[in-house]
Protein backbone atom coordinates (compact mmCIF):
# COMPACT_ATOMS: atom_id res chain seq x y z
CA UNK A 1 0.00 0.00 0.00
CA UNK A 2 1.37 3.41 -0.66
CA UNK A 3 1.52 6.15 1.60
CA UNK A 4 -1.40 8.22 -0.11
CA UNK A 5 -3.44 5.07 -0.08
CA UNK A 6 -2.41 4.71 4.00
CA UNK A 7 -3.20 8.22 4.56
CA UNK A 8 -6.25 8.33 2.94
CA UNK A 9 -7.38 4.76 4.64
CA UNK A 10 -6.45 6.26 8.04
CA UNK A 11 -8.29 9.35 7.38
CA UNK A 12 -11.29 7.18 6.40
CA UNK A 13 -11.08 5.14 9.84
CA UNK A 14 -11.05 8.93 11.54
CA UNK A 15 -14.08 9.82 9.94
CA UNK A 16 -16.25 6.47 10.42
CA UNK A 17 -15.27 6.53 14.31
CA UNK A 18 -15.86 10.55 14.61
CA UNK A 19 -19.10 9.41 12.82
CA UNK A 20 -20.07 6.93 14.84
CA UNK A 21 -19.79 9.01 18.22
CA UNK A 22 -21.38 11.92 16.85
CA UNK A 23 -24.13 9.27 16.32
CA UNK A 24 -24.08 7.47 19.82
CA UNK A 25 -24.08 11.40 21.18
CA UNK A 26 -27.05 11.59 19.50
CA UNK A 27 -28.84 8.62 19.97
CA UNK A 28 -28.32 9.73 23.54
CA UNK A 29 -29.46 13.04 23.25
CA UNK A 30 -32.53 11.28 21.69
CA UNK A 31 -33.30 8.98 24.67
CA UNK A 32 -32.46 11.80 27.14
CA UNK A 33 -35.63 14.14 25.20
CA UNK A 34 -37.51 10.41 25.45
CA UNK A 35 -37.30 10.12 29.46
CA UNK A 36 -38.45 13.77 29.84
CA UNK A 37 -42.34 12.96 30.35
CA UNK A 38 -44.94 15.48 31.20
CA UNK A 39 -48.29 15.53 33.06
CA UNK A 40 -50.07 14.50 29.79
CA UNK A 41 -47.59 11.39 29.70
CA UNK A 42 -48.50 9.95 32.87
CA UNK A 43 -51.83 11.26 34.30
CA UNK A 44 -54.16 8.48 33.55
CA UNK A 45 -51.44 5.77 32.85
CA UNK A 46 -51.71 2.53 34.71
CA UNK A 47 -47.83 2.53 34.87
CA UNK A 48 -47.92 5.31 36.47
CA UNK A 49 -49.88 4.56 40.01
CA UNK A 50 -50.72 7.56 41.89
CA UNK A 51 -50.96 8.29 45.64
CA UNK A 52 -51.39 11.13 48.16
CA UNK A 53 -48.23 11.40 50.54
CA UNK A 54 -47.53 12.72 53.60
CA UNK A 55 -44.61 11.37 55.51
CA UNK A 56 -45.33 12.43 59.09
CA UNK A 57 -44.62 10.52 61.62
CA UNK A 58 -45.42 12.43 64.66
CA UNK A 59 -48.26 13.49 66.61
CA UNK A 60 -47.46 17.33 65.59
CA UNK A 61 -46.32 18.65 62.31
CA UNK A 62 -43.36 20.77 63.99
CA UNK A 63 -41.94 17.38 64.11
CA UNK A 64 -40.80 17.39 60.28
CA UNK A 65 -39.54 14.23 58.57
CA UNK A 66 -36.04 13.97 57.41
CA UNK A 67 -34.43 13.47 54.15
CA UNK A 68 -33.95 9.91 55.16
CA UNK A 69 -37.11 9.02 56.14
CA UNK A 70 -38.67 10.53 53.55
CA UNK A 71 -36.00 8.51 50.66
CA UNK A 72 -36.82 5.59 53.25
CA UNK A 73 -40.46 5.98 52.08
CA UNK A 74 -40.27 6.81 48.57
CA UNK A 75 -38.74 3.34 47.66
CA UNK A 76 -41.45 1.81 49.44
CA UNK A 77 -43.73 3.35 47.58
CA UNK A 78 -41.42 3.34 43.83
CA UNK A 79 -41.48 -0.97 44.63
CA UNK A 80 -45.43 -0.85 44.51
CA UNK A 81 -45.36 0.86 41.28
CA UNK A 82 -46.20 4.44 42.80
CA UNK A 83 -44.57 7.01 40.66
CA UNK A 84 -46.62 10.03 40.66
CA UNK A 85 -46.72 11.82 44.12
CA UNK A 86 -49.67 14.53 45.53
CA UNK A 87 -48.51 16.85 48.27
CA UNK A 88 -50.66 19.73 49.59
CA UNK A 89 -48.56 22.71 50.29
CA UNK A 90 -45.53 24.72 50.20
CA UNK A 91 -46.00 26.74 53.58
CA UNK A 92 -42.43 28.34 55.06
CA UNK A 93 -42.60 26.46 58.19
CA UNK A 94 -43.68 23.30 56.98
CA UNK A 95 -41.17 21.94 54.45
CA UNK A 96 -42.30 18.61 53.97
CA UNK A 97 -42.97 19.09 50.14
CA UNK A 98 -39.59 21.08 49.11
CA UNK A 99 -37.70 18.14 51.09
CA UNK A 100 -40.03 15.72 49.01
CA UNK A 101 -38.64 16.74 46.14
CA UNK A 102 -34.83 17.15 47.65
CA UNK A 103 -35.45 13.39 48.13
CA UNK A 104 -36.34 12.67 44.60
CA UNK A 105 -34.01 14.35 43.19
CA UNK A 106 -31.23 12.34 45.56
CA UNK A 107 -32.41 9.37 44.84
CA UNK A 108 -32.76 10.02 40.38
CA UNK A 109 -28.92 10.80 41.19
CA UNK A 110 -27.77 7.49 43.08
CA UNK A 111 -30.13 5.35 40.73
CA UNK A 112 -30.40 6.64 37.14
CA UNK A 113 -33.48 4.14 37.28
CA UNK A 114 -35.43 5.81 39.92
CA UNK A 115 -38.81 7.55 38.49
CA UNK A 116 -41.24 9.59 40.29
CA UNK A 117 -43.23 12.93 39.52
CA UNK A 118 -44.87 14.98 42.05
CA UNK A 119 -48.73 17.17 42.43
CA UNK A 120 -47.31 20.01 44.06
CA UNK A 121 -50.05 21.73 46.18
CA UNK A 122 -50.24 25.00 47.11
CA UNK A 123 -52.55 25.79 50.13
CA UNK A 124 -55.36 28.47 49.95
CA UNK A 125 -57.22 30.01 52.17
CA UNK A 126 -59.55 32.83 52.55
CA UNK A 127 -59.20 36.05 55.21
CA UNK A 128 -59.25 35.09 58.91
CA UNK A 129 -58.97 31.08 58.20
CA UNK A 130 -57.64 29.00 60.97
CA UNK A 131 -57.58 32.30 63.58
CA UNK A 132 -60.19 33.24 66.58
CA UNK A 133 -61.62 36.36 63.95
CA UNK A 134 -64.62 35.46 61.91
CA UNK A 135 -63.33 33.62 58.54
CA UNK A 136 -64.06 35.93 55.47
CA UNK A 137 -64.84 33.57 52.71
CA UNK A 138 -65.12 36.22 50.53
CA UNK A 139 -61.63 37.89 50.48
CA UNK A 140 -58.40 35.97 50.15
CA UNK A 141 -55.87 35.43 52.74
CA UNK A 142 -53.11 37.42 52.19
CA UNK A 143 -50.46 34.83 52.44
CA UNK A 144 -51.56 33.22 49.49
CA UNK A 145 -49.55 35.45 47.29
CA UNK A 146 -46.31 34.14 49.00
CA UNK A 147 -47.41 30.40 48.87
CA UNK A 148 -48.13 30.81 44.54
CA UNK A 149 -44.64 32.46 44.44
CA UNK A 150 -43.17 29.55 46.57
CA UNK A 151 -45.02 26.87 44.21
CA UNK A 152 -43.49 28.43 41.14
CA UNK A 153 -40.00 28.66 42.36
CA UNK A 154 -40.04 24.41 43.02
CA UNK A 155 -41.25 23.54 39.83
CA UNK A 156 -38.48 25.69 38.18
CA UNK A 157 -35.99 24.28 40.28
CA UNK A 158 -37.40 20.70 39.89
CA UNK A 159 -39.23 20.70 36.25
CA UNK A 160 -38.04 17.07 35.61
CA UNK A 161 -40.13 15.91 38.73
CA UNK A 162 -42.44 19.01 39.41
CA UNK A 163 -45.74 17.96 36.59
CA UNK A 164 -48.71 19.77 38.21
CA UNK A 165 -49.19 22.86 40.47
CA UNK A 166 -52.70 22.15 41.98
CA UNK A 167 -53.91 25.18 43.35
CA UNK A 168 -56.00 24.82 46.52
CA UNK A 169 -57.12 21.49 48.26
CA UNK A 170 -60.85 21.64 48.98
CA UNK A 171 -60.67 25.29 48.97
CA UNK A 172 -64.01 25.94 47.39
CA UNK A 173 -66.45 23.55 48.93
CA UNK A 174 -68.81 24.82 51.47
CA UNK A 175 -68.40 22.38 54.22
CA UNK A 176 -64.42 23.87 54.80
CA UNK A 177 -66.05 26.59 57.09
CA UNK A 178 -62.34 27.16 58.56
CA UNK A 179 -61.05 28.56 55.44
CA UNK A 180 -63.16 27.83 52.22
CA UNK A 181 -62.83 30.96 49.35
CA UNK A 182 -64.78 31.49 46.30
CA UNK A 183 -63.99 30.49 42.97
CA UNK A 184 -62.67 33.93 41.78
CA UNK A 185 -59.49 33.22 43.86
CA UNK A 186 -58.87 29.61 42.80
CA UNK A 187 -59.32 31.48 39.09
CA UNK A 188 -57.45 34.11 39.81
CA UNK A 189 -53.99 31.85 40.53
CA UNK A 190 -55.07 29.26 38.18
CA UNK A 191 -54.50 31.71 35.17
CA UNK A 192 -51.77 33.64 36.89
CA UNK A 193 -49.80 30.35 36.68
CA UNK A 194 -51.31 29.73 33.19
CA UNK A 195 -50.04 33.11 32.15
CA UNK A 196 -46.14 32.37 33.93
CA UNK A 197 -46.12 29.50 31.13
CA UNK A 198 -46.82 31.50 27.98
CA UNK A 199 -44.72 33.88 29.37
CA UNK A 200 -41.64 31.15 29.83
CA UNK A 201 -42.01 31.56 33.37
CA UNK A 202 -42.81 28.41 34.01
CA UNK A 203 -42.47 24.74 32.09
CA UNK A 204 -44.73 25.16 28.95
CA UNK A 205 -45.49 21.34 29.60
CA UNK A 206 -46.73 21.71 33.27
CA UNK A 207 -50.09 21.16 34.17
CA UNK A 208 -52.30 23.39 36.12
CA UNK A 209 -55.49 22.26 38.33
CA UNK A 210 -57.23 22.69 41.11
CA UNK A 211 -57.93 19.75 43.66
CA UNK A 212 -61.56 19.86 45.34
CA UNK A 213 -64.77 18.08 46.16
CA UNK A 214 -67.23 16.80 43.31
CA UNK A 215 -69.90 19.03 44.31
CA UNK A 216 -66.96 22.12 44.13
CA UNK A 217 -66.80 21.10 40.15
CA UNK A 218 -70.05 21.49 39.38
CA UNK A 219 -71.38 17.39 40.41
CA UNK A 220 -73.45 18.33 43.22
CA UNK A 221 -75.59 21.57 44.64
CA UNK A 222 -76.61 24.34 41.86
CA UNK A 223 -75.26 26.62 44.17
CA UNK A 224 -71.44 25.89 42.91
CA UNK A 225 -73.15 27.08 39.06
CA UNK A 226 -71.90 30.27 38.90
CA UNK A 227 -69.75 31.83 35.85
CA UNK A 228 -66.13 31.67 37.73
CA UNK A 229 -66.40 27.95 38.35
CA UNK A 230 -67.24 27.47 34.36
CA UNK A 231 -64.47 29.85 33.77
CA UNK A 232 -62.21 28.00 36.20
CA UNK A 233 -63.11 24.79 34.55
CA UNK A 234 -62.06 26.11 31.10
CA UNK A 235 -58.52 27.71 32.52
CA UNK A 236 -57.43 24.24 34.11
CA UNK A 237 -55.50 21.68 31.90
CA UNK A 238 -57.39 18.74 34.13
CA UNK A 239 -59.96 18.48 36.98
CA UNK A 240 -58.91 16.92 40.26
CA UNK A 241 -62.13 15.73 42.04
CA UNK A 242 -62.23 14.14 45.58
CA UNK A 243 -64.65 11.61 46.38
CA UNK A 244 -65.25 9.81 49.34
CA UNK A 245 -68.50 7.16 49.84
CA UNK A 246 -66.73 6.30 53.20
CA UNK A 247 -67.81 9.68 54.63
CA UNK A 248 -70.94 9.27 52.76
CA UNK A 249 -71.74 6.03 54.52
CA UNK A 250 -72.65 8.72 57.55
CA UNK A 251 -73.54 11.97 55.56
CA UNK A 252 -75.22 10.23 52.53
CA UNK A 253 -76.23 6.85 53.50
CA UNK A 254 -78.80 5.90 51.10
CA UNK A 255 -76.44 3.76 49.18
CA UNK A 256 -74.69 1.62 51.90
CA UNK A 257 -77.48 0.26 54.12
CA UNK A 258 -78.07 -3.78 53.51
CA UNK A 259 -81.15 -4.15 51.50
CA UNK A 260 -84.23 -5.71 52.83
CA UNK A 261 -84.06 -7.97 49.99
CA UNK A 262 -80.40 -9.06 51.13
CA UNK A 263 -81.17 -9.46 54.88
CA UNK A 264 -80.63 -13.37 53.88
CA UNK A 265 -77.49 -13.25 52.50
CA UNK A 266 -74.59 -14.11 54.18
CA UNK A 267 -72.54 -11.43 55.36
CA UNK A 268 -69.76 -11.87 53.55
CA UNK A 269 -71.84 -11.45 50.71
CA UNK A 270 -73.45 -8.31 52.43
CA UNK A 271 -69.94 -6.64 52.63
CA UNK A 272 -68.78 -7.17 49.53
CA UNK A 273 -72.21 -6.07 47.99
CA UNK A 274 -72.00 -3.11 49.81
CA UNK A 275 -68.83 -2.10 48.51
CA UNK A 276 -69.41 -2.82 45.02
CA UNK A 277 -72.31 0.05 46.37
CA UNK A 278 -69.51 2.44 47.48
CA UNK A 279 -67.58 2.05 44.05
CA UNK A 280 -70.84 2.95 42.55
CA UNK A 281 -71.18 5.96 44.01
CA UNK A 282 -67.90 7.20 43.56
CA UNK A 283 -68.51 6.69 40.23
CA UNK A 284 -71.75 8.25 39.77
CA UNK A 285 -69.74 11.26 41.42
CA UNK A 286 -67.02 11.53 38.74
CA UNK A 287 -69.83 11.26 36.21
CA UNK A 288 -71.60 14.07 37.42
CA UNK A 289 -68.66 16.23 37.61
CA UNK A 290 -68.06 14.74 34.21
CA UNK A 291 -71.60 15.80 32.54
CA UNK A 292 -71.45 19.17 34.17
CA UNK A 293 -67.72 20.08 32.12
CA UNK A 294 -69.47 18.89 29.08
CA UNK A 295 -72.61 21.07 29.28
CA UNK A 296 -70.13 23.84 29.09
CA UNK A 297 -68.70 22.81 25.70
CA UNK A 298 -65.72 21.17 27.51
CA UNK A 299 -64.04 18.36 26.84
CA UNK A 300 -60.67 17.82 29.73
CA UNK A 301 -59.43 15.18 31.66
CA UNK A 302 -61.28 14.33 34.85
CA UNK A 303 -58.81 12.60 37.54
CA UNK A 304 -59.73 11.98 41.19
CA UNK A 305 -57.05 14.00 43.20
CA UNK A 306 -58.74 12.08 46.64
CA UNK A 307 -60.36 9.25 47.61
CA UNK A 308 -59.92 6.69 50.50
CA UNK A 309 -61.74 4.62 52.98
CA UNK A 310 -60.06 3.96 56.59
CA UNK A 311 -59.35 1.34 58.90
CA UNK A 312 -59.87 2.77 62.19
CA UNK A 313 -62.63 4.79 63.71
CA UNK A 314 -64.57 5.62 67.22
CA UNK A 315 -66.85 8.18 65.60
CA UNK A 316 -69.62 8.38 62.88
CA UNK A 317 -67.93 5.11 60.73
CA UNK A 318 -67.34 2.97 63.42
CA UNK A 319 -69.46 0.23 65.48
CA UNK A 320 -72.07 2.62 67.09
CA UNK A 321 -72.36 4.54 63.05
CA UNK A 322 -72.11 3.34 59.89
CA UNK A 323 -70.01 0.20 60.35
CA UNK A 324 -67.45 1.42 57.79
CA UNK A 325 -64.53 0.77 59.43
CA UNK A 326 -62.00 -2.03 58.78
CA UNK A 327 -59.41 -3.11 56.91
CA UNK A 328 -61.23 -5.83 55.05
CA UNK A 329 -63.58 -3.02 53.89
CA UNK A 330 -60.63 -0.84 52.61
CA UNK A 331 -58.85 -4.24 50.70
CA UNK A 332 -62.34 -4.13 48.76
CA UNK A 333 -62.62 -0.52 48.49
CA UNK A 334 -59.14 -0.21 47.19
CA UNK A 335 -58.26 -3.02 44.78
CA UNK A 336 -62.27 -2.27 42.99
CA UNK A 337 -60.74 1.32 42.53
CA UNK A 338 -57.81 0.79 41.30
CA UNK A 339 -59.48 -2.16 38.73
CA UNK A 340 -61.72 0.81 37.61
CA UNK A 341 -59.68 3.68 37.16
CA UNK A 342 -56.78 1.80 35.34
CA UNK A 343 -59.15 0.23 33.28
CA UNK A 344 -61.01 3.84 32.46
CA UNK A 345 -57.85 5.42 31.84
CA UNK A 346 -58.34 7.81 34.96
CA UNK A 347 -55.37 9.15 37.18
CA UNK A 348 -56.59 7.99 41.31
CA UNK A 349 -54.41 9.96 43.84
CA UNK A 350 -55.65 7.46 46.47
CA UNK A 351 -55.63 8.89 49.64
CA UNK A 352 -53.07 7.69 50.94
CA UNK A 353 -49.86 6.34 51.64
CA UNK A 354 -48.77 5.93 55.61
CA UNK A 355 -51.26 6.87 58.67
CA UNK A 356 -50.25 9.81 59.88
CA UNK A 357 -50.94 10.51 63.60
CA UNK A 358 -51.49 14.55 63.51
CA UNK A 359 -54.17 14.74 61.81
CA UNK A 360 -56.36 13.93 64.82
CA UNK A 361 -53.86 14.44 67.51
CA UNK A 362 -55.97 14.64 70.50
CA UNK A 363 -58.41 11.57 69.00
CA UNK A 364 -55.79 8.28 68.36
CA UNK A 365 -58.48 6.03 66.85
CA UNK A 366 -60.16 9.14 65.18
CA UNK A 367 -60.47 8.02 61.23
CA UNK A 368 -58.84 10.38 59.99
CA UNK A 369 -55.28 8.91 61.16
CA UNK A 370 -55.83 5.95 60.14
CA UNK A 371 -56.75 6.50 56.11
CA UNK A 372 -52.68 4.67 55.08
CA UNK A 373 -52.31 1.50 53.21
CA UNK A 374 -49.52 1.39 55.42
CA UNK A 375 -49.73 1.75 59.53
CA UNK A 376 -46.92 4.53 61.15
CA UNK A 377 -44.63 1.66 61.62
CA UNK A 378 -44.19 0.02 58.44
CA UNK A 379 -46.93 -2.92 58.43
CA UNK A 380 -49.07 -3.27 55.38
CA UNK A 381 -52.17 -3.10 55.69
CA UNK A 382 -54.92 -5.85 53.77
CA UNK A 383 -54.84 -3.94 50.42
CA UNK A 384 -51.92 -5.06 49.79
CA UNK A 385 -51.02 -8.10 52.11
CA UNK A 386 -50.35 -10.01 48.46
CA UNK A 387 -47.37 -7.15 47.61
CA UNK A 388 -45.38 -8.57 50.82
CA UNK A 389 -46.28 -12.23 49.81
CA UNK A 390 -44.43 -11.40 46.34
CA UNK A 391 -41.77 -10.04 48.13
CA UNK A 392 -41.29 -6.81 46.51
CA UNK A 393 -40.77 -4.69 50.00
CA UNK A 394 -37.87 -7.13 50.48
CA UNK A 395 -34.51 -5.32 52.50
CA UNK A 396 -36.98 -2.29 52.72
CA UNK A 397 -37.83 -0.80 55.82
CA UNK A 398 -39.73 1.99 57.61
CA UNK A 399 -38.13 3.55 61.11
CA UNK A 400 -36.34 0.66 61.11
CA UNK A 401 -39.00 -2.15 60.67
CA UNK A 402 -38.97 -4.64 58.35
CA UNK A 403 -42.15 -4.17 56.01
CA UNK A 404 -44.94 -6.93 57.26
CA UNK A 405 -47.97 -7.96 57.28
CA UNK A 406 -51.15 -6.27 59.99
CA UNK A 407 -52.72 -9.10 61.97
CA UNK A 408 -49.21 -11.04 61.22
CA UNK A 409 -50.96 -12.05 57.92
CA UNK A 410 -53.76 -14.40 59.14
CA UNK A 411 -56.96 -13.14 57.86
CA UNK A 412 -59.32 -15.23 59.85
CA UNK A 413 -58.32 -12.93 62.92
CA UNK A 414 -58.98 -9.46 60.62
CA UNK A 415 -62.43 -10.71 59.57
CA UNK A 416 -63.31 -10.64 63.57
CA UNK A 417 -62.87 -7.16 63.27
CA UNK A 418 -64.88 -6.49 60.42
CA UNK A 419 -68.79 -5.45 60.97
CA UNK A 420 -71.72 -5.87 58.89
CA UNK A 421 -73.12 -2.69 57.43
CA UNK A 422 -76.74 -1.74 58.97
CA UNK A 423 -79.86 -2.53 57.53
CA UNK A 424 -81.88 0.50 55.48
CA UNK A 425 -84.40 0.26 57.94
CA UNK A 426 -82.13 1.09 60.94
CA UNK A 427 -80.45 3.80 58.88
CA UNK A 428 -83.54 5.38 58.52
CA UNK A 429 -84.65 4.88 62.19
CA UNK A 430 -80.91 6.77 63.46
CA UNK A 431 -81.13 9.75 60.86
């Protein structure tokens, strides 16, 4: 071979190899642009399970969780398939959702595998809420400037795991006499934040809602009707209703009394009739709220930002109420949910993830501490006693524990816990 020939073969080796990693570079570039999902790729995806989360441990939330125990419970929830997060606010002295997404962001860094996307809430309330003066549900709380700005500022510092700002949690619906506000202010912030993206303020990809009760969105009174709810429904990119037939078993009961027609059944039968009641009318609640967008002329995506059904109670949903209560009720309740909603294509923050003790400080079997599929210390509850059995929490743990079974697993002692709904007839005879 000649020297020309050599050089120019050489030269020709160069360019193939300078070819090929410019190629590889931007095969990687391609897959990089791939992984970067938005709200519209995962809101509604069965591979992407959803779940309200609040880490708390403690009796009080001054007692924050750390970075460790909050990674601790993030890989609990990545091995159940959970990858989409809902928080509910940004306030300064509660950090719990900035050091949510601290923790993501750690753990994307040590494991390159690691995916989960958060609902960022941001808390509203209206003048005078949570104080000894008269709540003024017609003028905003002033702090609610500072918890928007606060909102913003995470999902620009964490767009590849910020996908939604929900503005609000049940901020609109009647019954939050501590702090509701009208639908002008939920409006207001919903197209401030809508504005911040066609500015470039903001991700032009995230998603903007507001998280609230069916009836809030239009599925229940005529009194929610009125022109800034439509115009509120037309500003969001989704609607995030909450629905809960649990609380209904006491407020609304009609559905969850045992049928004269059933009162020879057995009661296992009872139960699970019942419940197939309860998924009913959780579903006749997303339709409404449904309908009602469509006699507007619009056509969105309806997720449900809430719903849950607990395992513990001394009040209305226990043995002297509506007989709610119990584990067994909530492995029913949750598994017919889940079937439904994956199946329907529907996003179900289910509500939630771990009891959490401060909710109902001075009450410990109060319901509304005992709403986890998970207790404080790490047990699962019966949803999902079949995730241990398949091993997946395997060399996880949760302050420490090992991640087992409630009732140590045997099933015949839960079901002496469980009660049979009450008849029709005696709900009728206690209203």
């Amino acid at each position: 071979m000649t020297r020309g020939k050599l050089i120019a073969c050489v030269l020709s080796i160069i360019f193939v190899m300078s070819c090929n990693e410019e190629n590889k570079k931007e095969q990687e570039t391609i897959t990089q642009i791939e992984k970067e999902v938005t709200a519209k790729d995962i809101l509604g995806k069965p591979d992407y399970l959803a779940i309200s989360y609040g880490g708390y441990r403690e009796k009080t939330r001054d007692s924050q969780p750390s970075i460790p125990e909050l990674k601790e419970d993030l890989k609990i929830l990545s091995a159940m398939g959970v990858k989409v997060l809902r928080t509910y606010n940004v306030q300064p002295k509660l950090p719990h959702a900035s050091n949510v997404l601290k923790a993501i962001s750690e753990l994307k860094s040590e494991d390159e595998n690691f995916e989960m996307y958060v609902m960022l809430g941001a808390w509203i309330d209206c003048l005078n809420a949570w104080t000894d003066k008269v709540p003024n549900h017609n003028v905003e709380s002033p702090n609610n400037e500072g918890e928007i700005e606060r909102a913003v500022a995470l999902a620009n510092k964490y767009p590849d795991i910020v996908k939604v700002i929900a503005v609000g949690n049940e901020a609109m619906v009647k019954w939050a006499t501590s702090y509701y506000v009208q639908p002008d202010v939920i409006l207001k912030w919903v197209t401030h934040l809508q504005n911040l993206k066609k500015e470039g303020k903001l991700p032009k990809d995230l998603w903007i809602t507001s998280s609230d009760d069916f009836s809030s969105w239009g599925g229940g009174d005529s009194q929610y009707h009125v022109k800034d709810l439509e115009n509120l429904i037309k500003e969001v990119d989704f609607i995030s209703m909450h629905t809960y037939p649990y609380h209904n078993t006491h407020y609304n009961p009609e559905f969850w009394g045992i049928p004269e027609a059933h009162a020879g059944m057995p009661d296992s039968t009872k139960i699970e009739m019942a419940m197939e009641r309860a998924i009913k009318f959780a579903q006749k609640q997303y339709d409404s709220v449904t309908n009602y967008m469509k006699s507007l002329g619009v056509n969105k995506p309806v997720h449900i930002g809430e719903t849950g059904w607990a395992t513990t109670s001394t009040g209305h949903y226990g043995p002297n109420g509506s007989r709610a209560t119990d584990e067994y009720k909530q492995g029913l309740y949750y598994k017919q949910m889940r079937r439904w909603t994956n199946r329907a294509g529907i996003s179900c923050f289910y509500f939630e993830a771990f009891n959490e003790q401060w909710k109902d400080s001075h009450n410990p079997k109060g319901s509304e501490n005992h709403f986890g599929l998970f207790t404080i210390d790490g047990k699962a509850k019966f949803p999902i006693w079949d995730l241990v059995d398949k091993g997946i929490f395997t060399g996880l743990t949760r302050n420490g524990n090992e991640i087992t079974k409630t009732y140590e697993g045997d099933k015949k002692t839960l079901l002496e816990d469980v009660l049979v709904p009450p008849t029709e007839e005696e709900i009728m005879v206690n209203r």
